[in-house]
C-alpha atoms as a PDB file:
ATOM      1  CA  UNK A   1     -52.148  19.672  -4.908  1.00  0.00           C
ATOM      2  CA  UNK A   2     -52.547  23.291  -4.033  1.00  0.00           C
ATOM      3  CA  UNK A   3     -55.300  24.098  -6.451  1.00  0.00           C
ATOM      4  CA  UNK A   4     -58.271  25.923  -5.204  1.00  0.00           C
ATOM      5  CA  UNK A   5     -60.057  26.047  -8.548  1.00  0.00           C
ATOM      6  CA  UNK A   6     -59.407  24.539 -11.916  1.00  0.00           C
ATOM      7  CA  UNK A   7     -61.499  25.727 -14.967  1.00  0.00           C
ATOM      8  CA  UNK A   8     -61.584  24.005 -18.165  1.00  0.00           C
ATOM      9  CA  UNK A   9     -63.160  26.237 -21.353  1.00  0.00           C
ATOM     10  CA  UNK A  10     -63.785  24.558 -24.656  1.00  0.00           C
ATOM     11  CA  UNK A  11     -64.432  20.808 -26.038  1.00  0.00           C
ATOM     12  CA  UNK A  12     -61.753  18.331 -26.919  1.00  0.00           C
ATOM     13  CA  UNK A  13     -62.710  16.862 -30.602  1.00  0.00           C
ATOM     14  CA  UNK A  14     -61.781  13.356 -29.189  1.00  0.00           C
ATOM     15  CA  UNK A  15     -62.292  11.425 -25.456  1.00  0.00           C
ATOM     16  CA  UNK A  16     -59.388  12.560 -23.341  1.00  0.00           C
ATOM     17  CA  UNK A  17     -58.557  12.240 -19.628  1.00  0.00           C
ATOM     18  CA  UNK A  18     -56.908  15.485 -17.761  1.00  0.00           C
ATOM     19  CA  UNK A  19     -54.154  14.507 -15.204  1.00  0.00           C
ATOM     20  CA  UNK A  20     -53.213  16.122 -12.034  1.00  0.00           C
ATOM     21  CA  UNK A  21     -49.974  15.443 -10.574  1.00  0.00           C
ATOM     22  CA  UNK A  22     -48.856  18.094  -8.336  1.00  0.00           C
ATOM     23  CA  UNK A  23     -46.999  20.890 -10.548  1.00  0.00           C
ATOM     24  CA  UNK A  24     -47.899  18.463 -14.142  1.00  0.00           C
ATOM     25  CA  UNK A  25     -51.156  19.135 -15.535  1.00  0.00           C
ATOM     26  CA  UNK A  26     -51.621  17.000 -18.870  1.00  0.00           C
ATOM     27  CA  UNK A  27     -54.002  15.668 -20.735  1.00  0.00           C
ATOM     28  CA  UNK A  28     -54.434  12.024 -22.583  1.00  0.00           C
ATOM     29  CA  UNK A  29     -56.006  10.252 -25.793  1.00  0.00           C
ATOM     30  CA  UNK A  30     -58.302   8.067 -24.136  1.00  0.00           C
ATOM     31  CA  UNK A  31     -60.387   6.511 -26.977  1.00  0.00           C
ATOM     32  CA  UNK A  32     -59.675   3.157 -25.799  1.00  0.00           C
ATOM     33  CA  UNK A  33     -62.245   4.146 -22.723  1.00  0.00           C
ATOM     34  CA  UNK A  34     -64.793   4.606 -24.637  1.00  0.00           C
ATOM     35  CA  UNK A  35     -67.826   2.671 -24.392  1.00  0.00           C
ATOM     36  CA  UNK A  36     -66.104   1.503 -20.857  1.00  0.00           C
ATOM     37  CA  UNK A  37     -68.372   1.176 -17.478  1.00  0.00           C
ATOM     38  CA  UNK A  38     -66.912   3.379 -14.422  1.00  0.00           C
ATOM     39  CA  UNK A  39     -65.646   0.451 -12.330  1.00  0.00           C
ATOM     40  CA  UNK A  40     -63.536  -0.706 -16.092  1.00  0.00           C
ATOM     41  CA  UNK A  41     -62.453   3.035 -16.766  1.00  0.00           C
ATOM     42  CA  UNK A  42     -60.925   3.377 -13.284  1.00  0.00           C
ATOM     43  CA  UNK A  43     -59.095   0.217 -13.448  1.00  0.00           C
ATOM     44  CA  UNK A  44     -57.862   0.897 -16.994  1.00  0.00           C
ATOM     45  CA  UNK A  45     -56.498   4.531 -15.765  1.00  0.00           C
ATOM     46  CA  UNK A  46     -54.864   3.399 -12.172  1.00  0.00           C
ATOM     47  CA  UNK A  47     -52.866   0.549 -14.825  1.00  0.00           C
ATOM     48  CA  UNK A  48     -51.685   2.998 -17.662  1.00  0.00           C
ATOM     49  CA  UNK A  49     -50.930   5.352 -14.965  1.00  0.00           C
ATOM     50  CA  UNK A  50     -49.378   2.808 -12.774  1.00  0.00           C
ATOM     51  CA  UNK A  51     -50.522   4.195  -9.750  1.00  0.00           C
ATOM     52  CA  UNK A  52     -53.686   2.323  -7.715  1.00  0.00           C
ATOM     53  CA  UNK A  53     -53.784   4.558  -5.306  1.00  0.00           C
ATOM     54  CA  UNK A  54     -54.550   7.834  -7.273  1.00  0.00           C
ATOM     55  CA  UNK A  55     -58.701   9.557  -7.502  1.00  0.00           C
ATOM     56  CA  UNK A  56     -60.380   9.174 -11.089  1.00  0.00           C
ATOM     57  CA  UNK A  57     -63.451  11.522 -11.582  1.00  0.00           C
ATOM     58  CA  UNK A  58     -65.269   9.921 -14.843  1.00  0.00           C
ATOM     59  CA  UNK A  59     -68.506   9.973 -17.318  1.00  0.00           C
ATOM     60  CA  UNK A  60     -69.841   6.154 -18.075  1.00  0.00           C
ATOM     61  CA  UNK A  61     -71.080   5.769 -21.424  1.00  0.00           C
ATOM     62  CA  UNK A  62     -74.165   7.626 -21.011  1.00  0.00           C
ATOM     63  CA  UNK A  63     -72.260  10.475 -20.354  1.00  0.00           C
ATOM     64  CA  UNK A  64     -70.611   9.949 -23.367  1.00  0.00           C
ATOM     65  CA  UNK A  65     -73.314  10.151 -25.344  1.00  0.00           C
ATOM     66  CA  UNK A  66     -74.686  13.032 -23.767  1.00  0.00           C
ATOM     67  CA  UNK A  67     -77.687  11.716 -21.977  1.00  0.00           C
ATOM     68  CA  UNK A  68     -78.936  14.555 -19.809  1.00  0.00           C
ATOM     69  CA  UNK A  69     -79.421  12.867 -16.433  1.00  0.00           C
ATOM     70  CA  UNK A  70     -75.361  11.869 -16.863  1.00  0.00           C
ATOM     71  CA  UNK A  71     -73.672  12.144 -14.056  1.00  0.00           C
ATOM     72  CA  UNK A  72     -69.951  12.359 -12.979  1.00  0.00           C
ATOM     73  CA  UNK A  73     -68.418   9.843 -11.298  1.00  0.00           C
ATOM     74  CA  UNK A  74     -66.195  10.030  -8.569  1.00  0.00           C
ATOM     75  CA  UNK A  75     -64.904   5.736  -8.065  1.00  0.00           C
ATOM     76  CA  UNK A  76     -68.255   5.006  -6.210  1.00  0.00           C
ATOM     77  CA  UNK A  77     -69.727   8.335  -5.227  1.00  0.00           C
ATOM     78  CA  UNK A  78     -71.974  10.485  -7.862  1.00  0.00           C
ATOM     79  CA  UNK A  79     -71.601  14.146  -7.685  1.00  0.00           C
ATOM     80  CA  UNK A  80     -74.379  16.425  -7.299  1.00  0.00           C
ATOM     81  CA  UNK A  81     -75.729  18.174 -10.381  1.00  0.00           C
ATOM     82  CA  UNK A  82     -75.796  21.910  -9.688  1.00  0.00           C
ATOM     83  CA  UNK A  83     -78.093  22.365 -12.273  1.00  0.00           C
ATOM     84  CA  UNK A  84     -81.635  21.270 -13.782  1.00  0.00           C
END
């Protein structure tokens, strides 16, 4: 991709989903995830994307509703919190 950083300042006012496709950087509605499991939300993106092979990074629905120990998914593997 050629990105050694990406930073992302302010809240959207509604779910979305930021995609990464080489130069194209968009984002997308994505109230129809909500309320979703990880494994569901995935699935859901690789279809309206068509494209099974791409990497989704995603909140479940505890991290939707802001539960502190949330974590960020990445398909199977939790990132670390860098924080308390």
């Amino acid at each position: 991709m050629g990105y050694d950083a990406l930073i992302i300042e302010g809240k959207s006012d509604y779910l979305v989903f930021l995609v990464i496709d080489d130069d194209q950087v968009f984002i997308k509605f994505a109230q129809h995830l909500i309320g979703k499991k990880i494994t569901e939300k995935v699935q859901m993106i690789h279809d309206e994307l068509k494209d099974p092979k791409i990497s989704v990074s995603c909140i479940g629905p505890a991290g939707e509703k802001l539960v502190k120990i949330a974590n960020v998914m990445f398909e199977d593997r939790a990132a670390l919190p860098i924080c308390c």
